[in-house]
C-alpha atoms as a PDB file:
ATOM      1  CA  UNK A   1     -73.304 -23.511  66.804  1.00  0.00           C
ATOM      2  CA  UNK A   2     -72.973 -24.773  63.847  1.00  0.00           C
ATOM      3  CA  UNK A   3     -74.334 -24.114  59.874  1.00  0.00           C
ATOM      4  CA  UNK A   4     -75.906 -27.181  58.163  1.00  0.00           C
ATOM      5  CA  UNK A   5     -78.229 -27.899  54.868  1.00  0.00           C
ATOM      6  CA  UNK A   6     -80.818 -30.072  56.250  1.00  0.00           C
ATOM      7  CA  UNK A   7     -83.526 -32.079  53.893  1.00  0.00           C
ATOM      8  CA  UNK A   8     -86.405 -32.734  54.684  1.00  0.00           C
ATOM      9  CA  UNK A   9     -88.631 -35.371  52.747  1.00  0.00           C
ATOM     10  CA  UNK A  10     -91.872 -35.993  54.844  1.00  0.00           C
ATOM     11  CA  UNK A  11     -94.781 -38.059  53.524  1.00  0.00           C
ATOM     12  CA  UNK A  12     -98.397 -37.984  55.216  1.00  0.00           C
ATOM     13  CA  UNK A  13    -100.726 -41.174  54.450  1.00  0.00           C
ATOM     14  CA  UNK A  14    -104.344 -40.772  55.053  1.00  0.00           C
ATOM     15  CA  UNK A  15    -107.723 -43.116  53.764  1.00  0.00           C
ATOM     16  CA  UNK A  16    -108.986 -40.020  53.126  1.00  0.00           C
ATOM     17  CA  UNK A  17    -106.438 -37.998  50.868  1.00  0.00           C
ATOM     18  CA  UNK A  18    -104.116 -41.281  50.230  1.00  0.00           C
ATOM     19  CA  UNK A  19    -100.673 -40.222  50.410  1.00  0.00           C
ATOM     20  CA  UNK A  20     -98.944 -36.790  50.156  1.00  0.00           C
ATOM     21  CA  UNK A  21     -94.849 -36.141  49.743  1.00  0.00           C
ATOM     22  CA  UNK A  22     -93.283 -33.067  49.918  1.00  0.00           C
ATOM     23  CA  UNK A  23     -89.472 -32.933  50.054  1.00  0.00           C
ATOM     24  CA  UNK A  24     -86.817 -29.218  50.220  1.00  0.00           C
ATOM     25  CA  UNK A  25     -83.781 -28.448  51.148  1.00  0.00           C
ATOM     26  CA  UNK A  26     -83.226 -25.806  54.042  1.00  0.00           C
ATOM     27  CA  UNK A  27     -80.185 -23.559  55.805  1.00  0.00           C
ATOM     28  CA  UNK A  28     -80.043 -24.638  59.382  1.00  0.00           C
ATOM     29  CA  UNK A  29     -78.238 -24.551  62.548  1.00  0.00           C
ATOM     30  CA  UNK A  30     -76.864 -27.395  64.996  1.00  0.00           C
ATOM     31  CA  UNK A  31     -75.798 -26.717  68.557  1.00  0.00           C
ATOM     32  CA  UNK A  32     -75.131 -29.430  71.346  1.00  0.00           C
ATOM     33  CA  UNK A  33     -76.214 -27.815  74.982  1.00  0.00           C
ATOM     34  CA  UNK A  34     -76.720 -30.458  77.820  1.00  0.00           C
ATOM     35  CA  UNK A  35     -76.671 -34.097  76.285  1.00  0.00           C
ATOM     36  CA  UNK A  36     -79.234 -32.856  74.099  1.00  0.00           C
ATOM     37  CA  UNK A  37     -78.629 -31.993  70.193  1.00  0.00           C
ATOM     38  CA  UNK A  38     -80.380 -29.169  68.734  1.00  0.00           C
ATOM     39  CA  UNK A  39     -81.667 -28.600  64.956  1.00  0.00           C
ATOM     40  CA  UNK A  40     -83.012 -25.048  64.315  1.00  0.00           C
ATOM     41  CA  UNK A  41     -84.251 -23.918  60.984  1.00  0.00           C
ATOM     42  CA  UNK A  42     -86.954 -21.944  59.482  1.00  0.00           C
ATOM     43  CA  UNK A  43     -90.314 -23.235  57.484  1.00  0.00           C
ATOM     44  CA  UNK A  44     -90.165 -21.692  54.178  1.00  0.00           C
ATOM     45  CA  UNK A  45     -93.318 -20.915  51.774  1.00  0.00           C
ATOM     46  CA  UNK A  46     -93.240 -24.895  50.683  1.00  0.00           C
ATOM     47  CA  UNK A  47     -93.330 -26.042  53.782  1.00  0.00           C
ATOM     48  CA  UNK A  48     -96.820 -24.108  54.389  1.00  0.00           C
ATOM     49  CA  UNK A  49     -95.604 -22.346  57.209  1.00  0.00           C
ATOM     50  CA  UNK A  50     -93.515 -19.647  56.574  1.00  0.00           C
ATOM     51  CA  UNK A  51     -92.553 -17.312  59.061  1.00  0.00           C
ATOM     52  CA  UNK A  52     -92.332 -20.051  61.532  1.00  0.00           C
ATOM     53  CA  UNK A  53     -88.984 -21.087  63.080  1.00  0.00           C
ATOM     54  CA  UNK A  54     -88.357 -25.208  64.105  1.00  0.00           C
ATOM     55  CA  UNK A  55     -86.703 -26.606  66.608  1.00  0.00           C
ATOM     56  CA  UNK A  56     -85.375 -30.116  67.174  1.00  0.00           C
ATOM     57  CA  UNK A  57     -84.561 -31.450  70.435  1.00  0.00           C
ATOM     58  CA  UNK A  58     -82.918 -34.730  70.195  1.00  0.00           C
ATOM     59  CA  UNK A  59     -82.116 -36.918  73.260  1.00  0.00           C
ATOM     60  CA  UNK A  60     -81.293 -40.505  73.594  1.00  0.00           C
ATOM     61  CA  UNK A  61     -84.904 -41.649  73.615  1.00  0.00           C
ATOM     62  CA  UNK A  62     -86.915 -38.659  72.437  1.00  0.00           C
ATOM     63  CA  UNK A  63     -87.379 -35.984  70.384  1.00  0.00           C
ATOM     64  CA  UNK A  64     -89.288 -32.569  70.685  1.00  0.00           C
ATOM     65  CA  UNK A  65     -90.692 -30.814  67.839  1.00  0.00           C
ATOM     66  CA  UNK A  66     -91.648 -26.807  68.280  1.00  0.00           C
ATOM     67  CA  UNK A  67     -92.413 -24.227  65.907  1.00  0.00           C
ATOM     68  CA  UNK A  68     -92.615 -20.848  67.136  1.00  0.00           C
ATOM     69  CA  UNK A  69     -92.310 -17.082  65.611  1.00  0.00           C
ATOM     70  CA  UNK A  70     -93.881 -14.864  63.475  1.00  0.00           C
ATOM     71  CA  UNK A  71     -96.152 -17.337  61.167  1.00  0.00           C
ATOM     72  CA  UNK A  72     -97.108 -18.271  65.123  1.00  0.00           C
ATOM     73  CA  UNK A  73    -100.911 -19.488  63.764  1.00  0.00           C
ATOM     74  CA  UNK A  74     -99.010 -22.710  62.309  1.00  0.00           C
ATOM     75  CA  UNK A  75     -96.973 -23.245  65.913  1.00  0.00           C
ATOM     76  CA  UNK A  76     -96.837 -26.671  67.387  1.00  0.00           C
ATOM     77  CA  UNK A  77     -95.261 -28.962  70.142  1.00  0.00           C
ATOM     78  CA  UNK A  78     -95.298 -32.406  69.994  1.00  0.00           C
ATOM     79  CA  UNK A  79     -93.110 -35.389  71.548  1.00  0.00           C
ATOM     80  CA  UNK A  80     -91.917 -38.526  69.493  1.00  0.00           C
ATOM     81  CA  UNK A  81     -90.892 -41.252  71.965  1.00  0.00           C
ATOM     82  CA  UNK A  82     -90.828 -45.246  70.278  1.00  0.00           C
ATOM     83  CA  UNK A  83     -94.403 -47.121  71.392  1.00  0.00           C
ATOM     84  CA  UNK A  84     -95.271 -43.981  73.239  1.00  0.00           C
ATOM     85  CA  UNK A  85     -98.766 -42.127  72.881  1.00  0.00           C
ATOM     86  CA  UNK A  86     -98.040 -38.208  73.809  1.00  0.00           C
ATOM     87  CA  UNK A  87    -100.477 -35.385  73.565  1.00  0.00           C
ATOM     88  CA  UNK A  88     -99.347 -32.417  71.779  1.00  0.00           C
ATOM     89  CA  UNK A  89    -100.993 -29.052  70.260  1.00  0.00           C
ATOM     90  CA  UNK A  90    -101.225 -26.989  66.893  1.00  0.00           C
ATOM     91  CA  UNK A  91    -102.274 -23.701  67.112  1.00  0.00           C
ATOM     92  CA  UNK A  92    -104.686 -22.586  64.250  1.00  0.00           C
ATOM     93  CA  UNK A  93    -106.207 -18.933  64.128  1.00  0.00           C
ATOM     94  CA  UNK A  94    -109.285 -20.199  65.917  1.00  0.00           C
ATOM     95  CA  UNK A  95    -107.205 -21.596  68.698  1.00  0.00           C
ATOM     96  CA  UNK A  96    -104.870 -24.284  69.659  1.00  0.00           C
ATOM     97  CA  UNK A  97    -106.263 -27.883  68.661  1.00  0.00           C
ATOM     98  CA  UNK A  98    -104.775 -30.798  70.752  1.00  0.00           C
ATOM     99  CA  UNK A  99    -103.494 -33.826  68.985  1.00  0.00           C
ATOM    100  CA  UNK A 100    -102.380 -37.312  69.682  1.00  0.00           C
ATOM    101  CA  UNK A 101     -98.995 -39.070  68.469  1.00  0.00           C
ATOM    102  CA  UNK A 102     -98.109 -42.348  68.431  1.00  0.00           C
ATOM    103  CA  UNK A 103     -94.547 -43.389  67.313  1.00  0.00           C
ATOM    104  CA  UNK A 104     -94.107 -46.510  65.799  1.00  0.00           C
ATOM    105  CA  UNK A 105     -90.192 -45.938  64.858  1.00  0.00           C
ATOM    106  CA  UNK A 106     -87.556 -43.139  65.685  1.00  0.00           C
ATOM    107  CA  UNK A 107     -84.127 -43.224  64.945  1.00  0.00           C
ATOM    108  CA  UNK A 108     -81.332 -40.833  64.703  1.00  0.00           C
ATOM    109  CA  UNK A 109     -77.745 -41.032  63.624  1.00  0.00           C
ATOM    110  CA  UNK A 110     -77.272 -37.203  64.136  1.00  0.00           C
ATOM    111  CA  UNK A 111     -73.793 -36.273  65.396  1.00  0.00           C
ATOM    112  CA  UNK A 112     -72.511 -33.036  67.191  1.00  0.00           C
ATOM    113  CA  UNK A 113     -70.192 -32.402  64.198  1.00  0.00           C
ATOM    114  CA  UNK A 114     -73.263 -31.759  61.799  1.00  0.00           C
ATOM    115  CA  UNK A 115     -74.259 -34.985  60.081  1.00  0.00           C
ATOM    116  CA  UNK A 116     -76.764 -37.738  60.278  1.00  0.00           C
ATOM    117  CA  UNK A 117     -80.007 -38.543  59.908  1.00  0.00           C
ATOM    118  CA  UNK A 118     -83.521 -38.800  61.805  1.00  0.00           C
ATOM    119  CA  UNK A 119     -86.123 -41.005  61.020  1.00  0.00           C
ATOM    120  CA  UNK A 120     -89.507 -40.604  62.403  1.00  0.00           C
ATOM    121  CA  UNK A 121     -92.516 -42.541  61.771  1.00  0.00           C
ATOM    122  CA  UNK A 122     -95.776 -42.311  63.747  1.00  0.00           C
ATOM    123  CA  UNK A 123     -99.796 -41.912  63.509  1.00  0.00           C
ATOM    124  CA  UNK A 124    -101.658 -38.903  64.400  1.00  0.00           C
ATOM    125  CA  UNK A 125    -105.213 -38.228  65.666  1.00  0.00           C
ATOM    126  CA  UNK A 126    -106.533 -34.495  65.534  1.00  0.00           C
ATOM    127  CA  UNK A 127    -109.458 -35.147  68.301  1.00  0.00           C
ATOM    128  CA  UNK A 128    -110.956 -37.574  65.688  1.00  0.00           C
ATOM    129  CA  UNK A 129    -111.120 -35.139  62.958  1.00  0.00           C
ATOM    130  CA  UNK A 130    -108.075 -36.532  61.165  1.00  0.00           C
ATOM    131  CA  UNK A 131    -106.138 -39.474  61.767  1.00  0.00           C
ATOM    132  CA  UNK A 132    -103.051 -40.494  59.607  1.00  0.00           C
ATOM    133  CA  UNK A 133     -99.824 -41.674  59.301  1.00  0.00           C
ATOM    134  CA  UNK A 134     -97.045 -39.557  58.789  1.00  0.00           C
ATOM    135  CA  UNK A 135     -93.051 -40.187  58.067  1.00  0.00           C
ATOM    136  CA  UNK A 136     -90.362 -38.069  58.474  1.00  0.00           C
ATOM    137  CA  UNK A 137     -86.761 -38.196  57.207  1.00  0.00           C
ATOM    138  CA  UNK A 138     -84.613 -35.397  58.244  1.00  0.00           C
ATOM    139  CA  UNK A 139     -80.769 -35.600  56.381  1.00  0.00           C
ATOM    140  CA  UNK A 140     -78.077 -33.202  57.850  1.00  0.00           C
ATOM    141  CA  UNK A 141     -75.287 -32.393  56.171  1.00  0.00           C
ATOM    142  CA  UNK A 142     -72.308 -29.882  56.747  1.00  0.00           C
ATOM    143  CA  UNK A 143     -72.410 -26.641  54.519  1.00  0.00           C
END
């Protein structure tokens, strides 16, 4: 396992809300297990989910987000897979809400040795309360 700084710039677009950025800079860990790369870090009070722990699972054509832990109310799991729809879940304090994903992009340049980055755009539908398009832009770098 290794220690990395991982940033995280993330921007949601909306026709409601038009578009929101938010961009930090986090302590993380990388591990390889499998084939499979794994980026584990915590969600800090900018983030609006602290408490909550994320992890990463990168394969060759896929990657699995889940946040899990002690701010559990914000806890998630959703799949990113290129020109793929996949169901996924938030929970919320009144219960889990299911949401759709569909990737338009995903790439990754994420190595074993702790550098790289993941690119991740797609468009999300929360059962028709919210739909949006979000991307996501993940930089590792060794500490």
């Amino acid at each position: 396992m290794k220690d990395v700084l991982i940033k995280i710039k993330s921007s949601q677009m909306s026709n409601e809300a038009g578009e929101d950025e938010m961009e930090f800079i986090t302590e993380g860990k990388l591990y390889r297990r499998n084939n499979t790369t794994y980026l584990l870090y915590e969600e800090s009070e900018f983030s609006g989910v602290p408490g909550c722990k994320t992890r990463l699972r990168l394969r060759e054509k896929d990657v699995q987000m889940k946040r899990f832990g002690d701010g559990a109310e914000a806890g998630a799991e959703i799949v990113f897979e290129k020109g793929k729809r996949n169901v996924g879940y938030y929970d919320t304090p009144f219960g889990p809400i299911e949401i759709e994903i569909l990737t338009n992009s995903l790439n990754s340049t994420v190595t074993e040795e702790g550098s790289g980055e993941l690119e991740i755009d797609y468009e999300v539908s929360l059962k028709g309360l919210l739909e949006g398009r979000n991307k996501i832009n993940i930089t590792v770098m060794k500490q």
